[in-house]
Protein backbone atom coordinates (compact mmCIF):
# COMPACT_ATOMS: atom_id res chain seq x y z
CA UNK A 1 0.00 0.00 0.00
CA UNK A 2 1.40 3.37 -1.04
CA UNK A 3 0.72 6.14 1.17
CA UNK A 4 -0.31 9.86 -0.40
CA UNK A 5 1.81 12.50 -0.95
CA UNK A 6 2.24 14.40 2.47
CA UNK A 7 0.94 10.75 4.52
CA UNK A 8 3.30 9.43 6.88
CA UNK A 9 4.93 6.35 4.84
CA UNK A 10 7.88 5.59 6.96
CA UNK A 11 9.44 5.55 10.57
CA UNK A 12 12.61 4.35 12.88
CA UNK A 13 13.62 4.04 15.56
CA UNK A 14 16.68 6.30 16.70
CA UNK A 15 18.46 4.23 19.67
CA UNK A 16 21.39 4.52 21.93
CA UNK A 17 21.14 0.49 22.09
CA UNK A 18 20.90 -0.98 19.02
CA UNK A 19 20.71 -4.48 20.62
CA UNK A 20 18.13 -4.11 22.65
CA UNK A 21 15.61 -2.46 20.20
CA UNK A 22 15.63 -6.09 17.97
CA UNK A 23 15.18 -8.19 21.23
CA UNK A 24 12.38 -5.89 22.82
CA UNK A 25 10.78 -5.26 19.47
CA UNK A 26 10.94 -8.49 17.86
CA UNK A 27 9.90 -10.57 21.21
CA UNK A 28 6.69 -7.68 21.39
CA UNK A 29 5.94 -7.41 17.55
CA UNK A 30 7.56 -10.59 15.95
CA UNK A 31 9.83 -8.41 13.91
CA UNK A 32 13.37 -9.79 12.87
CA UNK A 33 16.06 -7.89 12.03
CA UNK A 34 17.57 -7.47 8.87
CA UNK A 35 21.66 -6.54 8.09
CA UNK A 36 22.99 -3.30 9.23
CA UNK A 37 24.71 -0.88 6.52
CA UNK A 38 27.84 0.09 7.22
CA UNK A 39 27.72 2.63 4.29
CA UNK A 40 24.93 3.96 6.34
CA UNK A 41 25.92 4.22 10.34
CA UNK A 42 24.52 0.59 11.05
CA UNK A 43 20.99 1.35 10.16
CA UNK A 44 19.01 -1.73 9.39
CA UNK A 45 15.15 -2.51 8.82
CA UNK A 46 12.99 -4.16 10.93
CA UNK A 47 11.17 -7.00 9.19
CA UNK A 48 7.72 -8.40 9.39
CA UNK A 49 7.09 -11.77 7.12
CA UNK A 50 9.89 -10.60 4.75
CA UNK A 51 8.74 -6.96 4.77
CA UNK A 52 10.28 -3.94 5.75
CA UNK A 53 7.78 -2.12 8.44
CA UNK A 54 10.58 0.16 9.91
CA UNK A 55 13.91 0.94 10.74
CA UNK A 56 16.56 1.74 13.35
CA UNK A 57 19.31 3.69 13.79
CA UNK A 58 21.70 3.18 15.98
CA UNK A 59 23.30 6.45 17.87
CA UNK A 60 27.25 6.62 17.46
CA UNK A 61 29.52 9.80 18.52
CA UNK A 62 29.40 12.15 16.02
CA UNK A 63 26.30 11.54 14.34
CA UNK A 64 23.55 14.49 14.00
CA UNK A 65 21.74 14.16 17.30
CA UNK A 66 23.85 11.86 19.17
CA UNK A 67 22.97 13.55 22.60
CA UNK A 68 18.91 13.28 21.87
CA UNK A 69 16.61 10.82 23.48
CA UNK A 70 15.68 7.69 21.75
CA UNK A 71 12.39 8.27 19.62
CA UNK A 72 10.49 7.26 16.77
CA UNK A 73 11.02 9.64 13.77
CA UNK A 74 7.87 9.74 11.16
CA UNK A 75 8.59 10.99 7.45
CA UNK A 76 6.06 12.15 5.18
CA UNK A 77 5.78 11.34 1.59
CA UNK A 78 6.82 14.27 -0.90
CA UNK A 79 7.70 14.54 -4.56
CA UNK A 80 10.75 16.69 -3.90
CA UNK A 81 12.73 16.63 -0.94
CA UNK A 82 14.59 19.95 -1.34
CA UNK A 83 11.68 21.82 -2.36
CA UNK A 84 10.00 20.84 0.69
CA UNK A 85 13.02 21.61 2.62
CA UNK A 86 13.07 25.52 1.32
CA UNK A 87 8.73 25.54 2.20
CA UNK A 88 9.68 24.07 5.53
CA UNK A 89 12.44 26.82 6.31
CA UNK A 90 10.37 29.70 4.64
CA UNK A 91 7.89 29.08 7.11
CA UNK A 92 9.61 29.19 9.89
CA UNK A 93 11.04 25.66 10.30
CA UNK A 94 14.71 24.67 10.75
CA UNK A 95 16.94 22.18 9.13
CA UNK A 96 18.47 18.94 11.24
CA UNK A 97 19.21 16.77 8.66
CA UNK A 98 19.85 16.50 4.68
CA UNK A 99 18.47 16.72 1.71
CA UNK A 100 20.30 13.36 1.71
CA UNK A 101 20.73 10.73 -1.17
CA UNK A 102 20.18 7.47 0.40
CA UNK A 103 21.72 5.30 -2.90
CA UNK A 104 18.85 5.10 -5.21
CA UNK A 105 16.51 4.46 -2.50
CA UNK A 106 15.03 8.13 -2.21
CA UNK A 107 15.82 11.34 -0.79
CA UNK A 108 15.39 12.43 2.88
CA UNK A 109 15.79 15.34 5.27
CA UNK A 110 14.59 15.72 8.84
CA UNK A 111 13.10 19.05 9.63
CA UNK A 112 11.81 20.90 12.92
CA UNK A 113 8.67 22.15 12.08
CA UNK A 114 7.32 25.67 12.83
CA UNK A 115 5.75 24.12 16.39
CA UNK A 116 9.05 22.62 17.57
CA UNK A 117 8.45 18.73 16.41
CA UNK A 118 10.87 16.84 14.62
CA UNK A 119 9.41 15.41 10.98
CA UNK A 120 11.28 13.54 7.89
CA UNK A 121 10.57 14.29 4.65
CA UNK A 122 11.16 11.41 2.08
CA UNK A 123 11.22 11.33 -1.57
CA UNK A 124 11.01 7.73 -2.68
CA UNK A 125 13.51 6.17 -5.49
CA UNK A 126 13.37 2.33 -5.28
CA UNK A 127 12.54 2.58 -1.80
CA UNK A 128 8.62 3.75 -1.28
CA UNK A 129 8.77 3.17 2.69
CA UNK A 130 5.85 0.92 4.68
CA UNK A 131 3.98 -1.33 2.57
CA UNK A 132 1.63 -2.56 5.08
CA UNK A 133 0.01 -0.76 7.52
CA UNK A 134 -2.74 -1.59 9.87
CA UNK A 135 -2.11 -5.41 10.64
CA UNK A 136 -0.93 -6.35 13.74
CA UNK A 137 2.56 -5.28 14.33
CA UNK A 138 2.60 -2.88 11.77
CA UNK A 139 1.99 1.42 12.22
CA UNK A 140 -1.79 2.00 11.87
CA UNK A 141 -2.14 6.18 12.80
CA UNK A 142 0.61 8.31 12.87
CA UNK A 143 -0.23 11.74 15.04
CA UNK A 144 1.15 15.26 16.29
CA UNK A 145 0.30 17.03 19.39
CA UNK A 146 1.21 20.53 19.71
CA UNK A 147 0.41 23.72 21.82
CA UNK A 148 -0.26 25.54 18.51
CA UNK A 149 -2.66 23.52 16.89
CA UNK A 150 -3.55 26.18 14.20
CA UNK A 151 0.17 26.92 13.49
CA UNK A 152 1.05 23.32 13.04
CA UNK A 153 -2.38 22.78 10.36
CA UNK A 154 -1.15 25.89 8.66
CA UNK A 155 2.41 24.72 8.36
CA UNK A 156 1.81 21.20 7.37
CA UNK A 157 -0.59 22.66 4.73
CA UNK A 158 1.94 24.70 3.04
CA UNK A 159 5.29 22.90 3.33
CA UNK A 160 3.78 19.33 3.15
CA UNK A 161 0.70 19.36 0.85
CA UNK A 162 -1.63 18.32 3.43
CA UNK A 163 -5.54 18.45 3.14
CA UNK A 164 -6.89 17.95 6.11
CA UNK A 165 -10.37 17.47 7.76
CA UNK A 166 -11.44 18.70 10.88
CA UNK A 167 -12.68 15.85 12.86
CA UNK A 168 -13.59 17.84 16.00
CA UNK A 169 -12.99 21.58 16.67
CA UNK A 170 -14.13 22.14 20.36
CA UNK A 171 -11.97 23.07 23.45
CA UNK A 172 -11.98 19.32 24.85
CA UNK A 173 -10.81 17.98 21.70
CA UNK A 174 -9.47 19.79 18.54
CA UNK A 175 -8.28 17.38 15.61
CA UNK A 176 -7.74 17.76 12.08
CA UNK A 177 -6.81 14.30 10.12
CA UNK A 178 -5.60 13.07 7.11
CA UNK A 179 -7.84 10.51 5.35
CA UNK A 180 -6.60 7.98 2.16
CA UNK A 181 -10.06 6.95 1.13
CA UNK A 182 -12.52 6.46 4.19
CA UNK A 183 -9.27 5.44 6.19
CA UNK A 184 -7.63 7.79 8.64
CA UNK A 185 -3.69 7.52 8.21
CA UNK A 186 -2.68 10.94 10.83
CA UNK A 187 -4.19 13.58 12.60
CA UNK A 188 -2.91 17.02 14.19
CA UNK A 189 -4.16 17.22 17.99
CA UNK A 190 -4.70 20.26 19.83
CA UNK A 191 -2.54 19.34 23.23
CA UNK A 192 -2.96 22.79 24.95
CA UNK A 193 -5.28 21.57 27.68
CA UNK A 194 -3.46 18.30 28.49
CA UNK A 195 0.14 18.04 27.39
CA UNK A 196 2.38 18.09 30.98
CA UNK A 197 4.40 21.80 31.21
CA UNK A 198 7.87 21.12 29.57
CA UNK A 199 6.52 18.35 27.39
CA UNK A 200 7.62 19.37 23.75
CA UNK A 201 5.71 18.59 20.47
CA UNK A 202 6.07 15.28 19.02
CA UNK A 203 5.09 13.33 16.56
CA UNK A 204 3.76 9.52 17.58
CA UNK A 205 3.18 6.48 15.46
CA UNK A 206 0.46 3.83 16.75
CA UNK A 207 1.34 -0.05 16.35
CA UNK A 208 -1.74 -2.22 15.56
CA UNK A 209 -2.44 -5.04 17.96
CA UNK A 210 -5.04 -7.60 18.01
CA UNK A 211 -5.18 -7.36 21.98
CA UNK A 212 -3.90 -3.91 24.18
CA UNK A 213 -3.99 -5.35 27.42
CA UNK A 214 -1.86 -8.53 26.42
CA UNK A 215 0.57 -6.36 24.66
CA UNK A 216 1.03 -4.15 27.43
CA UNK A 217 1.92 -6.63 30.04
CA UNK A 218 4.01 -8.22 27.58
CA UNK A 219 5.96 -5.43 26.87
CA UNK A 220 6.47 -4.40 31.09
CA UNK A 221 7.74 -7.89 30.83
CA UNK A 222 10.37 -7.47 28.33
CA UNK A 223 11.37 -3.95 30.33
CA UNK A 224 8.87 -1.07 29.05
CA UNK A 225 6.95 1.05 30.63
CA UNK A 226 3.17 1.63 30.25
CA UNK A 227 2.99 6.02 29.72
CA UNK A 228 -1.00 5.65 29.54
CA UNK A 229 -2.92 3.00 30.67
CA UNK A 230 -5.49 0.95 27.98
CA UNK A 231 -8.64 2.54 27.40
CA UNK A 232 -11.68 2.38 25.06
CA UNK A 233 -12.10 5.44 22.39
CA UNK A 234 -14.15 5.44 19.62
CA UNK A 235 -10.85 4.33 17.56
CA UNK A 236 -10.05 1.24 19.15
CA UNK A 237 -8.56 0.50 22.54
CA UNK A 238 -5.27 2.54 23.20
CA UNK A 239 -2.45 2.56 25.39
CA UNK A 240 0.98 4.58 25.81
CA UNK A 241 4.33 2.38 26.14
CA UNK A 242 8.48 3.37 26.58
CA UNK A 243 11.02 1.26 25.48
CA UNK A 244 13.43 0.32 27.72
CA UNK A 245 15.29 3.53 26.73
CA UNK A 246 12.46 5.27 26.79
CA UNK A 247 11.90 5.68 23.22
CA UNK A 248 7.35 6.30 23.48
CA UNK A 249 5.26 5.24 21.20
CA UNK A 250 1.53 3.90 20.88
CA UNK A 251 -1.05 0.70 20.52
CA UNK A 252 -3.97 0.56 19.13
CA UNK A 253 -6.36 -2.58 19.04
């Protein structure tokens, strides 16, 4: 399945142990992983039945971000990386990373948007990103939560093509999404009233599961942490999780 231009069609894992993220990840998900590339600082894919559903990078000294806290990165699908790039910094964003050749895979960059969050941009070559998304163990919803709700819509708008629907526009809950078809791939979330002082914008990706509560205490098992505990929404039962090195992230069953 190919994502629309300006969807979310890829994500990894940046980690300061790039041991650990196979074993926790492919004993929670029943990923494998496949062979690091040296050309490429040891980044490698994690595998699902022979497919590629995301990838890691492992932190090293001297790498761009070496002293940031392990995370999930999301990239958006765009036609040109560098044109995006020049949107993104007209608009107020700033550059982390790239444009970057990645062999004749595609093209990617890593921006921080005009709200503070860190997104990838990535022009596909042979490479289109995730193939498969809402089975079990694969990304079903990607999502931002920001302060500045209507600055993030605008900017996502202009620099990444977006056209997106508002799904709820009161104080208690403010969302605009992204839709392929009658699915919805991402959303932009007012945070204002919830997100904890200090707590910076963020993009999050949310793994399908065919059961939360099982894969919650299976992941405290294998060392995570549970950041929000299972509950039902009209979009499936959710739950917040850290890695072991506290990389968050999402279910949803």
């Amino acid at each position: 399945m190919t994502r629309p231009i300006g969807a979310p069609c890829w994500l990894d894992l940046g980690t300061s142990d790039a041991e650990l993220g196979p074993e926790f990840y492919g004993r929670l998900f029943g990923w494998t992983a496949a062979e690091g590339s040296e050309q490429f600082g040891g980044y490698f894919m994690f595998m699902r039945d022979g497919v590629p559903v995301a990838g890691c990078m492992p932190r090293v000294p001297g790498m761009p971000g070496e002293d940031l806290p392990d995370a999930w990165n999301v990239y958006l699908s765009v036609t040109d990386t560098k044109a995006t790039v020049e949107r993104g910094l007209a608009r107020g964003g700033e550059l982390f990373e790239g444009p970057m050749e990645i062999a004749d895979l595609g093209v990617e960059a890593i921006l921080t948007d005009q709200v503070g969050a860190r997104v990838g941009a990535w022009q596909a070559g042979s490479f289109p990103g995730c193939t498969v998304f809402g089975e079990p163990g694969t990304p079903a919803y990607f999502e931002l939560i920001t302060r500045d709700y209507a600055t993030a819509v605008e900017y996502y708008t202009e620099v990444f093509g977006w056209r997106g629907e508002v799904a709820s526009d009161t104080d208690e809950f403010r969302l605009t999404v992204l839709t392929d078809g009658a699915e919805v791939i991402a959303g932009i979330m007012d945070g204002a009233g919830f997100l904890p002082p200090g707590q910076a914008p963020a993009w999050t990706v949310y793994f399908k599961v065919a059961d939360t509560d099982a894969m919650l205490a299976r992941a405290t098992s294998l060392g995570g942490t549970v950041t929000q505990p299972a509950m039902d929404t009209p979009y499936g039962r959710l739950a917040g999780l850290a890695d072991p090195t506290g990389a968050l992230f999402k279910l949803v069953g």
